[in-house]
C-alpha atoms as a PDB file:
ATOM      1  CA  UNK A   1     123.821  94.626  90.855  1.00  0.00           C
ATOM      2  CA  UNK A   2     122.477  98.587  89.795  1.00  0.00           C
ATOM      3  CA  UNK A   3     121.386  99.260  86.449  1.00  0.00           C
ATOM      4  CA  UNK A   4     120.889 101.707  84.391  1.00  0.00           C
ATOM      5  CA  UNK A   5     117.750 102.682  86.089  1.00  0.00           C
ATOM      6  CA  UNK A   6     119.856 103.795  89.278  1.00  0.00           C
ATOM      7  CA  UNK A   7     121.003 107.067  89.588  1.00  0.00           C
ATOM      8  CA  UNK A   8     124.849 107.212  91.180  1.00  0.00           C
ATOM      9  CA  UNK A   9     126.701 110.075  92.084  1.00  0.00           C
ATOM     10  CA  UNK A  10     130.144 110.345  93.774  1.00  0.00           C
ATOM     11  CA  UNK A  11     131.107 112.746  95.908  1.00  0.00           C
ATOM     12  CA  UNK A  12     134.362 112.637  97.889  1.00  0.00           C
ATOM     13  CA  UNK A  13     135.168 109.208  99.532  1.00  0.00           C
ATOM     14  CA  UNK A  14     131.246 108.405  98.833  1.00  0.00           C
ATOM     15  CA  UNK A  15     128.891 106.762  96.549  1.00  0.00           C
ATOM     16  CA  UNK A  16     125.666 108.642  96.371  1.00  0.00           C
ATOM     17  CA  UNK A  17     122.691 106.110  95.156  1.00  0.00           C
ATOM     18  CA  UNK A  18     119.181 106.986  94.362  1.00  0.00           C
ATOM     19  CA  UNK A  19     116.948 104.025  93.231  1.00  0.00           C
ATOM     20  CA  UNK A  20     113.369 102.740  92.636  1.00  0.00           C
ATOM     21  CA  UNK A  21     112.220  99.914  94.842  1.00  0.00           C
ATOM     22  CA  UNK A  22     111.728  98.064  91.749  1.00  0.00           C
ATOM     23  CA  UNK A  23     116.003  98.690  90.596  1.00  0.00           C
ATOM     24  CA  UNK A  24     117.202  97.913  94.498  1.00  0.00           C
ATOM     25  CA  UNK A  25     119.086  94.959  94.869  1.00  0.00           C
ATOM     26  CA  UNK A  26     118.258  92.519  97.300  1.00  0.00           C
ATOM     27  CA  UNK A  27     121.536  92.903  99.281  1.00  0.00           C
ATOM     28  CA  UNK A  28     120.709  96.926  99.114  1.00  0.00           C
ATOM     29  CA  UNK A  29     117.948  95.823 101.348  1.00  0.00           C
ATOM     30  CA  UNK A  30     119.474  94.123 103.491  1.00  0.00           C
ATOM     31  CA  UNK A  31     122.053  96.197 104.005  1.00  0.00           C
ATOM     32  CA  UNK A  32     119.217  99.327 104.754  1.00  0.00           C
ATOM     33  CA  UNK A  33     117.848  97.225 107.346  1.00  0.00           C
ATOM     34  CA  UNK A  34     120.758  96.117 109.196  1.00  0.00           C
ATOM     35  CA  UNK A  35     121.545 100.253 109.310  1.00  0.00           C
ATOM     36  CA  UNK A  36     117.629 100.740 110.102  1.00  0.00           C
ATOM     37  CA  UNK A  37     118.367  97.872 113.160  1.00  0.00           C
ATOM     38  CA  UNK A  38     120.809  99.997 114.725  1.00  0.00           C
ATOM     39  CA  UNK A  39     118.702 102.849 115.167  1.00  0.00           C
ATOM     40  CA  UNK A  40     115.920 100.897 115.617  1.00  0.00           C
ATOM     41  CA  UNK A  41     115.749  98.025 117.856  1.00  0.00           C
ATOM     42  CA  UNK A  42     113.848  95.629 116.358  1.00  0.00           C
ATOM     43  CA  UNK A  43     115.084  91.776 114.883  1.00  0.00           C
ATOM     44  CA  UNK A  44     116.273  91.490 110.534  1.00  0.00           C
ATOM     45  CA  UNK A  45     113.264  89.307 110.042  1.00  0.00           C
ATOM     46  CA  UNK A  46     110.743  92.093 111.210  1.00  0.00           C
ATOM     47  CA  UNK A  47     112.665  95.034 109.562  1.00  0.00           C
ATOM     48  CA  UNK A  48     112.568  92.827 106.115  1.00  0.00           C
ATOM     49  CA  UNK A  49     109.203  92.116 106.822  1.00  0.00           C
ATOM     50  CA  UNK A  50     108.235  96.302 107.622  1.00  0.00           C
ATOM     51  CA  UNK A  51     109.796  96.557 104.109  1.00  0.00           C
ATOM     52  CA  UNK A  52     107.912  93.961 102.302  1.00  0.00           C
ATOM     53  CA  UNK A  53     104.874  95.015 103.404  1.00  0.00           C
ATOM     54  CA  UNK A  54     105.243  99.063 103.061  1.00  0.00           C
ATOM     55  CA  UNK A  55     107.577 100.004 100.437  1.00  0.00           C
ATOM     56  CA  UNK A  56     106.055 100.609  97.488  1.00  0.00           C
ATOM     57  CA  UNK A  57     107.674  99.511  93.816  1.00  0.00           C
ATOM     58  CA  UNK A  58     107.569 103.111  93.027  1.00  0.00           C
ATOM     59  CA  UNK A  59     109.228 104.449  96.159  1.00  0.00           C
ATOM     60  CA  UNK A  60     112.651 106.080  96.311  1.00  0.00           C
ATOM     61  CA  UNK A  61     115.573 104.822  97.970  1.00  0.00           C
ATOM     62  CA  UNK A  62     118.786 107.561  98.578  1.00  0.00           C
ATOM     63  CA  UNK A  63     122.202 105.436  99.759  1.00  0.00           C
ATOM     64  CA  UNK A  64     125.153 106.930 100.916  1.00  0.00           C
ATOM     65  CA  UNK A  65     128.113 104.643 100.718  1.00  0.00           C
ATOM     66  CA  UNK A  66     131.825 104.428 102.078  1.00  0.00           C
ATOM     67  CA  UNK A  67     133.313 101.673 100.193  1.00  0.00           C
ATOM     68  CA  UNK A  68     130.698  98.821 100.094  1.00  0.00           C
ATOM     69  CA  UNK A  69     129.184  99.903 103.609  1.00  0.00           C
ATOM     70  CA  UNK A  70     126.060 101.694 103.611  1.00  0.00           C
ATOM     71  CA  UNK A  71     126.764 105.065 106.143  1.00  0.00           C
ATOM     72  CA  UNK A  72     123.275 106.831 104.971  1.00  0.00           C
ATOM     73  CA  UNK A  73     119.823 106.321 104.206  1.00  0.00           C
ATOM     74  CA  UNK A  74     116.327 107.937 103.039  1.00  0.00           C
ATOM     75  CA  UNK A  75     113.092 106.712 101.898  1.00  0.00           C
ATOM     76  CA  UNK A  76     110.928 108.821  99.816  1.00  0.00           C
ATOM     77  CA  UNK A  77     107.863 107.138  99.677  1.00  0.00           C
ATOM     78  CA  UNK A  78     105.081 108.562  96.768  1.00  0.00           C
ATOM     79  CA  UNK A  79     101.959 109.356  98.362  1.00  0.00           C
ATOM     80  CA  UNK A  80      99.022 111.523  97.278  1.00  0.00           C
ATOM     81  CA  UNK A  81      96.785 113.826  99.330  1.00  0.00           C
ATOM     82  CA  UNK A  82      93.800 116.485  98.749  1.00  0.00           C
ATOM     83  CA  UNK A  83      94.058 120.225  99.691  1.00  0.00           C
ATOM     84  CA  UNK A  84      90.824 121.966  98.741  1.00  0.00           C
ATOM     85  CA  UNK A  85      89.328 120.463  95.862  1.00  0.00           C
ATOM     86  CA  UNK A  86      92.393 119.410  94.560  1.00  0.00           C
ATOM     87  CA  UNK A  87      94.832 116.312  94.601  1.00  0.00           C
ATOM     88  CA  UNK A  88      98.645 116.317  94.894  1.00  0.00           C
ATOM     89  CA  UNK A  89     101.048 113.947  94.598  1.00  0.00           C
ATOM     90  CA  UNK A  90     104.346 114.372  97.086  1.00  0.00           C
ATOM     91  CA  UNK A  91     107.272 112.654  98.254  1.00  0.00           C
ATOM     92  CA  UNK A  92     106.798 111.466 101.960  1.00  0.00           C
ATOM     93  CA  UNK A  93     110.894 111.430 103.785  1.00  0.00           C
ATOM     94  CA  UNK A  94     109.453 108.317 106.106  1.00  0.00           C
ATOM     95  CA  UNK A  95     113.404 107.635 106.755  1.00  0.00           C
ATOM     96  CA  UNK A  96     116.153 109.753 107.410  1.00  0.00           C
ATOM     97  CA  UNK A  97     119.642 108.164 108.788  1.00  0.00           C
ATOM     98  CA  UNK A  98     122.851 108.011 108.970  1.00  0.00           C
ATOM     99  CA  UNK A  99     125.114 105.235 110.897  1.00  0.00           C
ATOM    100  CA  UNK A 100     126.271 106.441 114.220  1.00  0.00           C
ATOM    101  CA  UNK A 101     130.136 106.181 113.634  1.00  0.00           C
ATOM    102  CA  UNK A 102     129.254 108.722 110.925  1.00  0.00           C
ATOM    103  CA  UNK A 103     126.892 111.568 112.767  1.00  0.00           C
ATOM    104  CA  UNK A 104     128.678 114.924 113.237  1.00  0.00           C
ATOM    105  CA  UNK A 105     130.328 114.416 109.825  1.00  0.00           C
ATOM    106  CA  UNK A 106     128.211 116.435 107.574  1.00  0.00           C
ATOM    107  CA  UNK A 107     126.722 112.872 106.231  1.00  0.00           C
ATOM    108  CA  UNK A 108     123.616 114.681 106.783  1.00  0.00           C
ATOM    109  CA  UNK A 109     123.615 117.661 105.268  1.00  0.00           C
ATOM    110  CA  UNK A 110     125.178 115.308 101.575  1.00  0.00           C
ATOM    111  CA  UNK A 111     122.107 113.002 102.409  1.00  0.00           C
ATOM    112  CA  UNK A 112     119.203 115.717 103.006  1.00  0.00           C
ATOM    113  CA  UNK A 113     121.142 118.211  99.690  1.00  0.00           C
ATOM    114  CA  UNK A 114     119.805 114.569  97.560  1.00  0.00           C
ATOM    115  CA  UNK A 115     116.897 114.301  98.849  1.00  0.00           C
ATOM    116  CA  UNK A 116     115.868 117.921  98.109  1.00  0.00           C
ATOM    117  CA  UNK A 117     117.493 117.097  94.436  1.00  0.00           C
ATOM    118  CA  UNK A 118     115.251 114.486  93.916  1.00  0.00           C
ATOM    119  CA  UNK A 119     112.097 115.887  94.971  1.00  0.00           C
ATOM    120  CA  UNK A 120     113.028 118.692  92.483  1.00  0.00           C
ATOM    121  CA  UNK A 121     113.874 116.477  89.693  1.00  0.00           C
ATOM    122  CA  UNK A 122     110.370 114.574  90.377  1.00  0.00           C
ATOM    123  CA  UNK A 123     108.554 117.908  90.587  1.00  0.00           C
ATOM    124  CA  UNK A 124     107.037 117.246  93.581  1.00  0.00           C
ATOM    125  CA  UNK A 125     106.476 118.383  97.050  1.00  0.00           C
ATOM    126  CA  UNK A 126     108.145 116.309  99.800  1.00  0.00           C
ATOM    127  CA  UNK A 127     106.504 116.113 103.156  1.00  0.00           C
ATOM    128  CA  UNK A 128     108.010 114.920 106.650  1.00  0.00           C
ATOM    129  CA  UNK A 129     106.811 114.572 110.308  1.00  0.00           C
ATOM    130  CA  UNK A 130     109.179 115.257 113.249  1.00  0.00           C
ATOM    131  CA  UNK A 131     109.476 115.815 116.842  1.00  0.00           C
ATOM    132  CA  UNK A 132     110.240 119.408 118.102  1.00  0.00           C
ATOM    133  CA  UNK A 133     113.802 118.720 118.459  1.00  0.00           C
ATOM    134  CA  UNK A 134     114.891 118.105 114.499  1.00  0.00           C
ATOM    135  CA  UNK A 135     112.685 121.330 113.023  1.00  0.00           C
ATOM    136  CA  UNK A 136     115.602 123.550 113.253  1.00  0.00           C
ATOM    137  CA  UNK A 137     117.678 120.728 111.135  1.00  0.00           C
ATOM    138  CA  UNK A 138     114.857 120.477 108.738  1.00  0.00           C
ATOM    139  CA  UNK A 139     115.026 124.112 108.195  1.00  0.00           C
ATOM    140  CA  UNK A 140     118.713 124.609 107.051  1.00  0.00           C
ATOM    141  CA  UNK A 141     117.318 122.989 104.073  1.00  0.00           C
ATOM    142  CA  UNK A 142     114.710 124.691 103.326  1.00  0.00           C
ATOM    143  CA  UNK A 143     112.150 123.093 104.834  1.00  0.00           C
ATOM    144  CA  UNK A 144     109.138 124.896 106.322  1.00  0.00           C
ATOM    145  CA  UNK A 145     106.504 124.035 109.056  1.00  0.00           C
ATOM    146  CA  UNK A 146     103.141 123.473 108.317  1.00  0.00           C
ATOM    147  CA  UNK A 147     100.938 125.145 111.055  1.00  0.00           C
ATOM    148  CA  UNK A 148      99.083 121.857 112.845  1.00  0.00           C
ATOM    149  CA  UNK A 149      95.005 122.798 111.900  1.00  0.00           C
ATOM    150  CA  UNK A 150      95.917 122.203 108.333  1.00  0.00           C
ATOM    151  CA  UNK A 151      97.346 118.954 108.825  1.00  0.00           C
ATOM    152  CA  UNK A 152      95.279 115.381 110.730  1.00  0.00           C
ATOM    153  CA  UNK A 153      96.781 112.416 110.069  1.00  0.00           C
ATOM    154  CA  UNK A 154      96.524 110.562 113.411  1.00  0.00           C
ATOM    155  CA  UNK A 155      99.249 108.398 113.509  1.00  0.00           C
ATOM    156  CA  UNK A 156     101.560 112.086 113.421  1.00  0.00           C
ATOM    157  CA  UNK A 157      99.465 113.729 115.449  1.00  0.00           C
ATOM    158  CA  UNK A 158     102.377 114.391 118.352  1.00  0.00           C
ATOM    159  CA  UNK A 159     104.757 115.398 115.411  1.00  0.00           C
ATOM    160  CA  UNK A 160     105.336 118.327 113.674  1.00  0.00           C
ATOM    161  CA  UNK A 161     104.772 118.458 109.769  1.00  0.00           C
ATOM    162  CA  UNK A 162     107.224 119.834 107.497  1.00  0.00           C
ATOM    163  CA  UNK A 163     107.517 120.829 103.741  1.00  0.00           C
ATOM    164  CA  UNK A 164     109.367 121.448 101.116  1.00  0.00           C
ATOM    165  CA  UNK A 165     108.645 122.676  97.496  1.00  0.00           C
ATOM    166  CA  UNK A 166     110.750 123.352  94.334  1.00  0.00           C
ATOM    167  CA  UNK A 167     107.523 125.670  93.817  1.00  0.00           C
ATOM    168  CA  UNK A 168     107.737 128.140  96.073  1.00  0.00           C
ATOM    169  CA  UNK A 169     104.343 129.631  95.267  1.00  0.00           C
ATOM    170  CA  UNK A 170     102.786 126.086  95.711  1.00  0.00           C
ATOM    171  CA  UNK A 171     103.763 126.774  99.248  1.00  0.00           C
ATOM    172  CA  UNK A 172     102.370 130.267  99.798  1.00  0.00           C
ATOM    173  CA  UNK A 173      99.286 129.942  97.713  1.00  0.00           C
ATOM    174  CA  UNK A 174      98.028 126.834  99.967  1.00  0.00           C
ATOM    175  CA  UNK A 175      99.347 128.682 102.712  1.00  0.00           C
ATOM    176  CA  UNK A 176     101.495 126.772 104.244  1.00  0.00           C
END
C-alpha cells in the first residue's frame, strides 16, 4: 500500500509513482524486478537479491503504471562525489526502462520528463553512464556529456557519462 510519503501523478491512461526505498511496497519490488528480468536475464531470486544488497533506503524509485502493471521504471540512486575541493551530492539514473510491449510509445520521454522533475525538486545534479548509442536520447532532455578525462570510475570506464543540472551554471562553472 503507498502512503503519504509517495508522490503520484496521473497522466493519461497512467499512474506516475515516485517513492523512497523506505515508502516502496514489497509487491512494488517485485513487480520492478520481474520488469528488470525481462530486460535482463537473470533469475527473481538474484534480481531481489541485487536489490537488497544495493538500493539504498534513501534512493528514488519512478513507476509508470497501466492499470496495476508496471510499463516503466527508474532508479535514482543518491550518491556523493568530489570535484576540486569540493563535495556534491547527485542523483545517479542506475535504471532506465520501459517494458517492451510499450517502447516506441513515448513511455520514455513521460518516464525521463519525471526523472528530470525530481532531480529538480531535490536540487540536485543527476548523473548517468551510457553506451554511444543512447547519448542522442539522453540529450532531448537536456542532458549533456561529460568529456571522459574528468570522469574515472572504472566500472564505466567503456561508457559515456552524462549530466544534467537544474543549475545550469553548476554545469559550466565545473566545466562540464
Amino acid at each position: 500500500m503507498l502512503n503519504s510519503k509517495n508522490k503520484i501523478y496521473s497522466l493519461k491512461n497512467y499512474k506516475l509513482v515516485s517513492a523512497k526505498t523506505k515508502y516502496l511496497p514489497k509487491n512494488y519490488i517485485r513487480k520492478i524486478c520481474n520488469l528488470k528480468n525481462s530486460f535482463w536475464k537473470y533469475n527473481i531470486k538474484s534480481q531481489l537479491k541485487w536489490f537488497e544488497e544495493n538500493v539504498k533506503k534513501l534512493d528514488i524509485h519512478n513507476c509508470i503504471f497501466l492499470k496495476s502493471k508496471i510499463i516503466g521504471y527508474t532508479l535514482l540512486r543518491r550518491k556523493n562525489t568530489k570535484i576540486g575541493k569540493k563535495r556534491y551530492q547527485y542523483l545517479l539514473i542506475d535504471t532506465v526502462i520501459i517494458s517492451q510491449k510499450f517502447r516506441k510509445k513515448k513511455i520514455s520521454k513521460i518516464l525521463m520528463e519525471l526523472n528530470n522533475n525530481i532531480i529538480k525538486k531535490n536540487k540536485k545534479v543527476g548523473i548517468l553512464f551510457c553506451q554511444a548509442n543512447l547519448v542522442n536520447f539522453y540529450k532531448k532532455f537536456s542532458w549533456k556529456i561529460i568529456r571522459k578525462p574528468q570522469v574515472k570510475i572504472k566500472r564505466y570506464d567503456n561508457l559515456n557519462c552524462m549530466i544534467y543540472s537544474f543549475n545550469k551554471s553548476f554545469i559550466k562553472n565545473n566545466y562540464f
